[in-house]
N, C-alpha and C. Protein backbone atom coordinates (compact mmCIF):
# COMPACT_ATOMS: atom_id res chain seq x y z
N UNK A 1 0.80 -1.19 0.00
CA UNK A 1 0.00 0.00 0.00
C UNK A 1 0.85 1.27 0.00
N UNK A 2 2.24 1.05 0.45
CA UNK A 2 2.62 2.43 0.05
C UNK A 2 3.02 3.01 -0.91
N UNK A 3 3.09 4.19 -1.12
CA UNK A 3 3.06 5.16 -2.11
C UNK A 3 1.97 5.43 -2.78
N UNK A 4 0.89 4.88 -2.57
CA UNK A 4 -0.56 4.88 -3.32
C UNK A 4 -1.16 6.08 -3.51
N UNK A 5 -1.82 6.60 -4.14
CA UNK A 5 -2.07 8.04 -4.38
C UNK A 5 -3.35 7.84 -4.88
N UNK A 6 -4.39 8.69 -3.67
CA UNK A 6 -5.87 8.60 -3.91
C UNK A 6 -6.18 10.21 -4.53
N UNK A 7 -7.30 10.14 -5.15
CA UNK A 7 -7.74 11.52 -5.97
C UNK A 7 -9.48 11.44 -5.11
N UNK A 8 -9.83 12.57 -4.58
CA UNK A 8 -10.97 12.57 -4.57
C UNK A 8 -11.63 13.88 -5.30
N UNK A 9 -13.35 14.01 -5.82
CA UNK A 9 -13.58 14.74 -6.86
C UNK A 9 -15.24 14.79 -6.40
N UNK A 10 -15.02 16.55 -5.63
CA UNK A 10 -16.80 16.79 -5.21
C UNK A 10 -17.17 18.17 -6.26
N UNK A 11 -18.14 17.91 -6.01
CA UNK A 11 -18.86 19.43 -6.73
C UNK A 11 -19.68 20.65 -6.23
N UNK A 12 -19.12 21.86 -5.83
CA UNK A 12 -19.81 22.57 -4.74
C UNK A 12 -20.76 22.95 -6.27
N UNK A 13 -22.45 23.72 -5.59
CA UNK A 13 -22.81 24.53 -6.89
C UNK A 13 -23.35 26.12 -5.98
N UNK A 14 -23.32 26.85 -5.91
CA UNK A 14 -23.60 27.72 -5.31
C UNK A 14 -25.75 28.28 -6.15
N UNK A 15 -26.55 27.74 -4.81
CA UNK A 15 -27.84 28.26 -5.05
C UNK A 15 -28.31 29.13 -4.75
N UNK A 16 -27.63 30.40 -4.61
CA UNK A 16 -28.25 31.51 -3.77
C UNK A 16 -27.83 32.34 -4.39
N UNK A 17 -28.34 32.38 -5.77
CA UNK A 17 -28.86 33.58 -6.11
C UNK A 17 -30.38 34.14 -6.26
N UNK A 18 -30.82 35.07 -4.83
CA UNK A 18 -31.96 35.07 -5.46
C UNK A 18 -32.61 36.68 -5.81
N UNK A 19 -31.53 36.77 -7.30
CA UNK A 19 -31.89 37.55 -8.32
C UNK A 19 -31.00 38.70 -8.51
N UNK A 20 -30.41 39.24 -7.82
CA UNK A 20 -29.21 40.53 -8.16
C UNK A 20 -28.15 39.70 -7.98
N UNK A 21 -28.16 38.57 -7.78
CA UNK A 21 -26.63 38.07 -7.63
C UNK A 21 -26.12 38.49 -6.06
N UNK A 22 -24.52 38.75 -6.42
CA UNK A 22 -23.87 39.36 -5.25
C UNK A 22 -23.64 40.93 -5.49
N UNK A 23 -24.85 41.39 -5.83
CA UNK A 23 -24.49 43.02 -5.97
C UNK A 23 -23.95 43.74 -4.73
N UNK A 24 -24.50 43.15 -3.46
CA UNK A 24 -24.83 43.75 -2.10
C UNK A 24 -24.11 42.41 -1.38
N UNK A 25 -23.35 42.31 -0.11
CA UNK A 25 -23.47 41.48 0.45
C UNK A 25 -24.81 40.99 1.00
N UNK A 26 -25.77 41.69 0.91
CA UNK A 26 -27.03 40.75 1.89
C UNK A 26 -28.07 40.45 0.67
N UNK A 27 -27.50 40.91 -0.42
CA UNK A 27 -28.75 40.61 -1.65
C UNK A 27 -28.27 38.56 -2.12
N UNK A 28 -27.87 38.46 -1.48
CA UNK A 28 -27.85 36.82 -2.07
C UNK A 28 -27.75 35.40 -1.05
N UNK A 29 -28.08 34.44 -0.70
CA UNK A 29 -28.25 33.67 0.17
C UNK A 29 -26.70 33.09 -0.38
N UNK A 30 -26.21 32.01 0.72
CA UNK A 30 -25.06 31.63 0.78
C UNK A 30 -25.16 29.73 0.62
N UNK A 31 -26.64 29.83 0.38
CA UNK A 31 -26.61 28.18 -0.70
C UNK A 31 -26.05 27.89 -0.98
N UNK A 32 -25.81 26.57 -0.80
CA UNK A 32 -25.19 25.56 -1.94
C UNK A 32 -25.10 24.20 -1.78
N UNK A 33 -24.77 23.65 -2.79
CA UNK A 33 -24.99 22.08 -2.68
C UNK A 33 -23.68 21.62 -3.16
N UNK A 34 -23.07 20.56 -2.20
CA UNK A 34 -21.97 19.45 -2.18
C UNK A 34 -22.33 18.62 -2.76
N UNK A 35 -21.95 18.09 -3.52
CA UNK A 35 -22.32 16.62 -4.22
C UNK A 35 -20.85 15.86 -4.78
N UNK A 36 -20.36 14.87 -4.63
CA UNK A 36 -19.53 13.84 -5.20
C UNK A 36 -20.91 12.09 -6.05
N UNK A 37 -20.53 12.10 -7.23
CA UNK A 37 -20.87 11.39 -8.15
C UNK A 37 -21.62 10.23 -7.27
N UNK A 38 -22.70 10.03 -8.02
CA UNK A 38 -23.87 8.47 -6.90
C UNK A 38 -24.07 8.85 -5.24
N UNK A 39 -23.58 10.10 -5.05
CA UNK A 39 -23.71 10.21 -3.49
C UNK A 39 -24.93 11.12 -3.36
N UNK A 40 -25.58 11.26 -2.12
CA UNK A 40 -26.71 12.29 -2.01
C UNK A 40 -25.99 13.16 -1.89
N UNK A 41 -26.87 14.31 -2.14
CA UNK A 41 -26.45 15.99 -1.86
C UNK A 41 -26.15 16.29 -0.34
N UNK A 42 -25.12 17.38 -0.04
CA UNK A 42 -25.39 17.73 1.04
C UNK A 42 -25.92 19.58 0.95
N UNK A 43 -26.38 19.40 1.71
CA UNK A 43 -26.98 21.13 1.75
C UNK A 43 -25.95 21.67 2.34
N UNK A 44 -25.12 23.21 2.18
CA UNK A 44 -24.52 23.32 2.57
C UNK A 44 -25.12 25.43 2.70
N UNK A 45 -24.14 25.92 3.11
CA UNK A 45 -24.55 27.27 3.67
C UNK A 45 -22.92 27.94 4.28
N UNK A 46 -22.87 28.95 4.78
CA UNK A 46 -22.24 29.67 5.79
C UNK A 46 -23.00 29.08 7.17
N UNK A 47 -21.81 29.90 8.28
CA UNK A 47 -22.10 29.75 9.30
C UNK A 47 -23.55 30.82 9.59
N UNK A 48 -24.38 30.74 10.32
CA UNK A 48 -25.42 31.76 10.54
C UNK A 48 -24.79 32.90 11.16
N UNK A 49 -23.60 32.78 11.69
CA UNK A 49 -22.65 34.06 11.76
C UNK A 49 -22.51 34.96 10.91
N UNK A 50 -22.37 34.16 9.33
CA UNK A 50 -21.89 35.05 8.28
C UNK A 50 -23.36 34.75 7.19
N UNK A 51 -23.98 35.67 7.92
CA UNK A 51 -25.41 35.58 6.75
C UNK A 51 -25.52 33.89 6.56
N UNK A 52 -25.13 32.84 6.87
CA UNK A 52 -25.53 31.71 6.41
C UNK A 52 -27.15 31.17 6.56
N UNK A 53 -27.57 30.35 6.37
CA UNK A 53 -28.59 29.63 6.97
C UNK A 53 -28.60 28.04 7.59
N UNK A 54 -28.85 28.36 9.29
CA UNK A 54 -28.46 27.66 9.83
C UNK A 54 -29.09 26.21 10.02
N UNK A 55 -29.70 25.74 8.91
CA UNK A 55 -30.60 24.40 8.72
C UNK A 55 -29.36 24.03 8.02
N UNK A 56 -28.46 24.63 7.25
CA UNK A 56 -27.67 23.77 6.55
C UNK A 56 -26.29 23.61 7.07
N UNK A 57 -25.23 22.41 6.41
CA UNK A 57 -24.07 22.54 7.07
C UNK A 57 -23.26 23.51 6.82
N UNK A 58 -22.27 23.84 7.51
CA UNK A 58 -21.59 24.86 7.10
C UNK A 58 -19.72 24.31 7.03
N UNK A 59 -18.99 25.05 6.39
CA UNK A 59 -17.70 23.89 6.29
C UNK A 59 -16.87 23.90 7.58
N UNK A 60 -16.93 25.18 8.56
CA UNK A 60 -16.77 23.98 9.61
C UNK A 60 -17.21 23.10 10.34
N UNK A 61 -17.99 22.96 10.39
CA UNK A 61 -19.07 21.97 10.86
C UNK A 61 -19.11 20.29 10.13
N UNK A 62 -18.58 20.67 8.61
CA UNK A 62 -18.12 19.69 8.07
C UNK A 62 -16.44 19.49 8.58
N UNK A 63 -15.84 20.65 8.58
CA UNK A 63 -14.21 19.97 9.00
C UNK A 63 -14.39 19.12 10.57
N UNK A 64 -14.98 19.65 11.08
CA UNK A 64 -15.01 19.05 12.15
C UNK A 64 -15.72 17.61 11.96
N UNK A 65 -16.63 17.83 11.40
CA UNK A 65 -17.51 16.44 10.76
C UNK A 65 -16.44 14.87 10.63
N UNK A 66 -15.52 15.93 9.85
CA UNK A 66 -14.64 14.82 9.22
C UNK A 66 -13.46 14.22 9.96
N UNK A 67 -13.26 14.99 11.06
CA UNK A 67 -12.57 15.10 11.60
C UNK A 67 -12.51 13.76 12.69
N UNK A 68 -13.79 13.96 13.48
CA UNK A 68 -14.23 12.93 14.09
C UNK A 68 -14.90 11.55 13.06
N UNK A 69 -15.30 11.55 12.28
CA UNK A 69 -15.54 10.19 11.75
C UNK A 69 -14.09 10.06 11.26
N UNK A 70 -13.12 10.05 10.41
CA UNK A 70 -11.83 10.13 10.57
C UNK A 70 -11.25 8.81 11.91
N UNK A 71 -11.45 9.70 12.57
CA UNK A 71 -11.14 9.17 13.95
C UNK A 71 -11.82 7.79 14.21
N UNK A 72 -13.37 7.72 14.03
CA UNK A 72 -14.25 6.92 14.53
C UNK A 72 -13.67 5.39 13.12
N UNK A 73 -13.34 5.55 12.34
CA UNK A 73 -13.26 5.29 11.36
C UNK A 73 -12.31 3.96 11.07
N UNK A 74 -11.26 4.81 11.51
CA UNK A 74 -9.92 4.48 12.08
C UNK A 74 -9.64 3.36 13.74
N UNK A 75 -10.38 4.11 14.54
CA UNK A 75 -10.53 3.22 15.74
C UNK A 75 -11.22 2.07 15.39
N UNK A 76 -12.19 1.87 14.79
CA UNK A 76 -13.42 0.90 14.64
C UNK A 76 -12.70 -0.49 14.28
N UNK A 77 -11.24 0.08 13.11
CA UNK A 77 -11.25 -0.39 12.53
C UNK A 77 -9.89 -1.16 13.16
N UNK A 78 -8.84 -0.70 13.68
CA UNK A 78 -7.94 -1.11 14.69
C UNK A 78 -8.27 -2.00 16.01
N UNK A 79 -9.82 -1.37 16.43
CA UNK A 79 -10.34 -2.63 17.56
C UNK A 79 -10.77 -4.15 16.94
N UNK A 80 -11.49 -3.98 15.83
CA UNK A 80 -11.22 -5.30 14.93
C UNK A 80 -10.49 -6.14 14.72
N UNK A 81 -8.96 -5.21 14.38
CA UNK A 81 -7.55 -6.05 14.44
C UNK A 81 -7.32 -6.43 15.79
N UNK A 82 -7.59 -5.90 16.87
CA UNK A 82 -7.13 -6.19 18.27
C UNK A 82 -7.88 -7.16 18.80
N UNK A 83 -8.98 -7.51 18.46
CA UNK A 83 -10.06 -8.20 19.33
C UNK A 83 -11.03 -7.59 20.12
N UNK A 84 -10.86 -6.24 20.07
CA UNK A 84 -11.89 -5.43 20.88
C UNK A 84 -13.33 -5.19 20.36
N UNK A 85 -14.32 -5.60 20.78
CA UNK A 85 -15.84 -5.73 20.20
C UNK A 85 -16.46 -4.54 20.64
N UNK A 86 -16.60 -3.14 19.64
CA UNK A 86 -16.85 -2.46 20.00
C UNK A 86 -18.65 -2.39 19.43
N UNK A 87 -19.59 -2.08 20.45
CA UNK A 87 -20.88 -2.43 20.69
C UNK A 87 -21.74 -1.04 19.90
N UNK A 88 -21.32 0.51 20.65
CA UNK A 88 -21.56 1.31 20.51
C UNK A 88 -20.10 2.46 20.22
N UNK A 89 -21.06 3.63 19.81
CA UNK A 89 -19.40 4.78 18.98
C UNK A 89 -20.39 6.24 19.00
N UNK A 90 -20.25 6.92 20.27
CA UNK A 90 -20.52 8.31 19.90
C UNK A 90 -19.50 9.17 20.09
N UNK A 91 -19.52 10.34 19.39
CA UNK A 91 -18.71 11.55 19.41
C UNK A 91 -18.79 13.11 19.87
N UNK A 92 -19.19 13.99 20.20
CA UNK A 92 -19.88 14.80 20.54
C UNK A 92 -18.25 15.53 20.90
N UNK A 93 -17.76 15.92 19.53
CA UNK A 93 -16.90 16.79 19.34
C UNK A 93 -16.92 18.41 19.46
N UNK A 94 -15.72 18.88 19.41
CA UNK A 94 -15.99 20.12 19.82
C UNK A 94 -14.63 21.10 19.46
N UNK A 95 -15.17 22.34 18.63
CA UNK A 95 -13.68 23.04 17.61
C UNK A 95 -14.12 24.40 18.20
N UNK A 96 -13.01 24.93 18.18
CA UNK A 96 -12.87 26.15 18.75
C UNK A 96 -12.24 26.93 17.19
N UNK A 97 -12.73 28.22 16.80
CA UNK A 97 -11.85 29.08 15.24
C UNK A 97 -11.64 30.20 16.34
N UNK A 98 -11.32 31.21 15.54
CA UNK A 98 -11.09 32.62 16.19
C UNK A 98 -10.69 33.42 14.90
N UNK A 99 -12.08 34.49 15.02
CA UNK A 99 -12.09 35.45 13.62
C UNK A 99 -11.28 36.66 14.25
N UNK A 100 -10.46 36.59 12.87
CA UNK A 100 -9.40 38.72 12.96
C UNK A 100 -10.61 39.43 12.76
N UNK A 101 -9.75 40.56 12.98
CA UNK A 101 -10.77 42.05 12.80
C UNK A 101 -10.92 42.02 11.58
N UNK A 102 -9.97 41.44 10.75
CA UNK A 102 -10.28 41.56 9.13
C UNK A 102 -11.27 40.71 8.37
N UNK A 103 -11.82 39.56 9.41
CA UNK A 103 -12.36 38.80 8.63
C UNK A 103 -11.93 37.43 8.60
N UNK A 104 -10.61 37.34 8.14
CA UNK A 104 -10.18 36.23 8.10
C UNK A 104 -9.83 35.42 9.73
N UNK A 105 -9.55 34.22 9.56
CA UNK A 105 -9.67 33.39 10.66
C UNK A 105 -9.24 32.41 10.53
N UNK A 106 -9.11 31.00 11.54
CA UNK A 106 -8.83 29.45 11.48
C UNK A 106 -9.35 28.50 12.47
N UNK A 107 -9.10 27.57 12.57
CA UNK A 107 -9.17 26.90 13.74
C UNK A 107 -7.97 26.77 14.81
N UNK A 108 -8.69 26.84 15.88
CA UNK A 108 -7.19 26.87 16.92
C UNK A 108 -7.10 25.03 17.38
N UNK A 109 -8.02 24.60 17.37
CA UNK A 109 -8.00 23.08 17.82
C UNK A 109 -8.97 22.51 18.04
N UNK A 110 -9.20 21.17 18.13
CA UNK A 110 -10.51 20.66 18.07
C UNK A 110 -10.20 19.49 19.08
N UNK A 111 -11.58 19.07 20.10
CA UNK A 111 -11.32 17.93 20.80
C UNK A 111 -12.62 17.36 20.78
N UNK A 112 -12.16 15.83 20.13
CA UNK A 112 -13.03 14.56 19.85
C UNK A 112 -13.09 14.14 21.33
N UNK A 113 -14.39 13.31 21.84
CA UNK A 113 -15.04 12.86 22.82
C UNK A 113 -15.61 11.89 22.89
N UNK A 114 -15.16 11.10 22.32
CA UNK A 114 -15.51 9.66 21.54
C UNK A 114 -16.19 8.91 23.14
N UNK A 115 -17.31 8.57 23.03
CA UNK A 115 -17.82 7.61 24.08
C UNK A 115 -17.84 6.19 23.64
N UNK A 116 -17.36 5.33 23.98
CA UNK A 116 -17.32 4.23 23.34
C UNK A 116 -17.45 2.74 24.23
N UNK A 117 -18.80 2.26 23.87
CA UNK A 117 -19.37 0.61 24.74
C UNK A 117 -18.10 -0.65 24.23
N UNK A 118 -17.68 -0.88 24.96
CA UNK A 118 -17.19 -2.71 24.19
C UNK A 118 -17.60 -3.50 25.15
N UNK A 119 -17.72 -4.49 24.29
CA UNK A 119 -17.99 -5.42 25.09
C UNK A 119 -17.54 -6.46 26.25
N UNK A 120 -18.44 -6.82 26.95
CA UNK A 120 -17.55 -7.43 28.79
C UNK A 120 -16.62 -8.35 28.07
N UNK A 121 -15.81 -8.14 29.33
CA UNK A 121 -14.65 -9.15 28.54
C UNK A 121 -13.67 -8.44 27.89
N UNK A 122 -13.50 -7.20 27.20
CA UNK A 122 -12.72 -6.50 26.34
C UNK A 122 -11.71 -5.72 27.11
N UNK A 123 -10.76 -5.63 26.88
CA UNK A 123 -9.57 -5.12 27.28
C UNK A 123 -9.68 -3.78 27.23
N UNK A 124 -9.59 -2.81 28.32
CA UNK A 124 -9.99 -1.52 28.75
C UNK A 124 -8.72 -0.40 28.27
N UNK A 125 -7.59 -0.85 28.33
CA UNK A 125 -6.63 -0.51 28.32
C UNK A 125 -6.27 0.07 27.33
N UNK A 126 -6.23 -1.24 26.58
CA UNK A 126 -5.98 -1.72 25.02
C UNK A 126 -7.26 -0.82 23.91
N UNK A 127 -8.54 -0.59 24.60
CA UNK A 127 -9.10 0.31 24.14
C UNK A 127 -8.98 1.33 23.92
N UNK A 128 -8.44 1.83 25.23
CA UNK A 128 -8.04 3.36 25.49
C UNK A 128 -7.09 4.28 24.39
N UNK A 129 -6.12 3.21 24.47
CA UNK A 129 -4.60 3.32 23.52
C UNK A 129 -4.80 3.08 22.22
N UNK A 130 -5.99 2.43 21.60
CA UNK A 130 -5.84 2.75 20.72
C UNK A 130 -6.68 4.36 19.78
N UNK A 131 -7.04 4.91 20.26
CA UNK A 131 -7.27 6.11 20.40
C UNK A 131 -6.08 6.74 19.90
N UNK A 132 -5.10 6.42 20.78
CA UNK A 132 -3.59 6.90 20.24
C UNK A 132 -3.53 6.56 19.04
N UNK A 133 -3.57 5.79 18.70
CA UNK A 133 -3.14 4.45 17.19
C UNK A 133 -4.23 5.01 16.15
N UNK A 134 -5.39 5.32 16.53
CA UNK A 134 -6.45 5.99 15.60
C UNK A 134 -5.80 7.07 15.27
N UNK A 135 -5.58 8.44 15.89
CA UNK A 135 -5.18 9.80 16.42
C UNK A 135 -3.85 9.34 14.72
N UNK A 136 -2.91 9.21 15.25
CA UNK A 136 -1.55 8.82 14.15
C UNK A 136 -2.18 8.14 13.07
N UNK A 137 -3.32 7.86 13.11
CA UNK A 137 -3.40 7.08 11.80
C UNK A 137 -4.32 7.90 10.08
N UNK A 138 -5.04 8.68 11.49
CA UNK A 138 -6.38 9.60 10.72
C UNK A 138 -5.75 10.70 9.45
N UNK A 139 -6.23 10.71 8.20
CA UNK A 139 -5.33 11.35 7.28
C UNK A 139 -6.20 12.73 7.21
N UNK A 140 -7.39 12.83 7.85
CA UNK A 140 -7.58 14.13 8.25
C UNK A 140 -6.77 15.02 9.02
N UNK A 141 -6.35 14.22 10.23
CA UNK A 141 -5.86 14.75 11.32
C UNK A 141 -4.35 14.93 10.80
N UNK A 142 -3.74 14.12 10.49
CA UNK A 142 -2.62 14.61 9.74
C UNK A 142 -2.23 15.60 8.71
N UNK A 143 -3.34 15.91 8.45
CA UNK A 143 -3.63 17.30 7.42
C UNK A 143 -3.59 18.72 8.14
N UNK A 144 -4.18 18.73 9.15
CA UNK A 144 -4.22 20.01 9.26
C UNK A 144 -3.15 20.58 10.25
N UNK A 145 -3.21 22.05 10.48
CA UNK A 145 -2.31 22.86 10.96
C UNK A 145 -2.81 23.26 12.68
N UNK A 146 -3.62 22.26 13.15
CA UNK A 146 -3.88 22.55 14.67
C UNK A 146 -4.27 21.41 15.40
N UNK A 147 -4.07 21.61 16.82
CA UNK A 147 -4.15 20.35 17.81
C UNK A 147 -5.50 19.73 17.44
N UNK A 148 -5.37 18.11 17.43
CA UNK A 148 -6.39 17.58 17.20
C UNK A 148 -6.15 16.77 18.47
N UNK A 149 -7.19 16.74 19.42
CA UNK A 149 -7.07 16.03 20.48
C UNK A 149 -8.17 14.81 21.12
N UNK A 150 -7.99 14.16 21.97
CA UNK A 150 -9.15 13.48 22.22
C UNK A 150 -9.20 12.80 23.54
N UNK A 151 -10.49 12.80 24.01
CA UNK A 151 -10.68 12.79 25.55
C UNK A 151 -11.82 11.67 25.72
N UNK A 152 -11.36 10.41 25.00
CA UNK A 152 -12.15 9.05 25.17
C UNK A 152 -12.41 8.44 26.44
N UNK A 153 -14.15 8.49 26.48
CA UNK A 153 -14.33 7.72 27.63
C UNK A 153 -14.74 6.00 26.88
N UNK A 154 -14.32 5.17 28.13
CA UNK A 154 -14.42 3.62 27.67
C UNK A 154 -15.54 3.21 28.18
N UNK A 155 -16.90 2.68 28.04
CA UNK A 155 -17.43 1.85 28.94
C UNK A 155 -17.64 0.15 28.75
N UNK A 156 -17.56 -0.76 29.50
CA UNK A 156 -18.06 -2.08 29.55
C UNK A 156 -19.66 -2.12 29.72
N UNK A 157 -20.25 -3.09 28.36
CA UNK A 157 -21.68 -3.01 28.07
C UNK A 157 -21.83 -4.26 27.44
């Protein structure tokens, strides 16, 4: 597998024009639709911070999105190799950005919260750690330019 080189290929379309365009910043909605080929649409928007509309996702909400399944993804898939029978997998993540006076901005760091059932009998430890082993493995998390952290609780179920 190494050196392998994946291509991925989505399609934003921007739906919000409704009718002057972007003459004005407030004359146009911040619609739009994500789509990659045979997949459903995702609705997408700004944050409701920035004129968005907040029924839809917004891209951080997706970075973060990805961020944690990434993670979930990765672990699921390492407890498999280990013997660990994992039952249940929630996340209830959480990213912190910070906007300049100018506008522009980033993320300062994000921390995953992975709650996670295995089953009696399963090695608690060995669960824990691999969190670590997920964390180094995630090619999201290796992408970006800020702390990606995580504060996994284990339970027996």
């Amino acid at each position: 597998m190494a050196g392998r080189t994946h291509h991925y290929r989505t399609t934003v379309i921007w739906t919000g024009n409704t009718g002057a365009g972007t003459a004005t910043r407030a004359s146009y909605s911040r619609a739009h639709e994500i789509t990659a080929a045979g997949k459903p649409v995702i609705p997408g928007s700004s944050d409701s911070q920035f004129r968005g509309d907040p029924s839809r996702w917004n891209p951080e909400e997706l970075l973060l999105a990805s961020l944690s399944t990434c993670h979930q993804l990765w672990y699921l898939d390492l407890c498999a190799q280990s013997g660990i029978v994992v039952t249940a997998y929630e996340d209830h993540a959480e990213a912190t950005m910070i906007e300049e006076p100018g506008g522009a901005g980033q993320f300062t760091d994000v921390l995953l919260r992975p709650r996670v059932t295995v089953a009696l009998g399963s090695d608690l430890a060995t669960a824990e750690a691999l969190h670590h082993r997920a964390h180094a493995m995630c090619f999201i998390a290796r992408s970006v330019n800020f702390p990606v952290t995580h504060a996994p609780e284990t339970v027996l179920g």
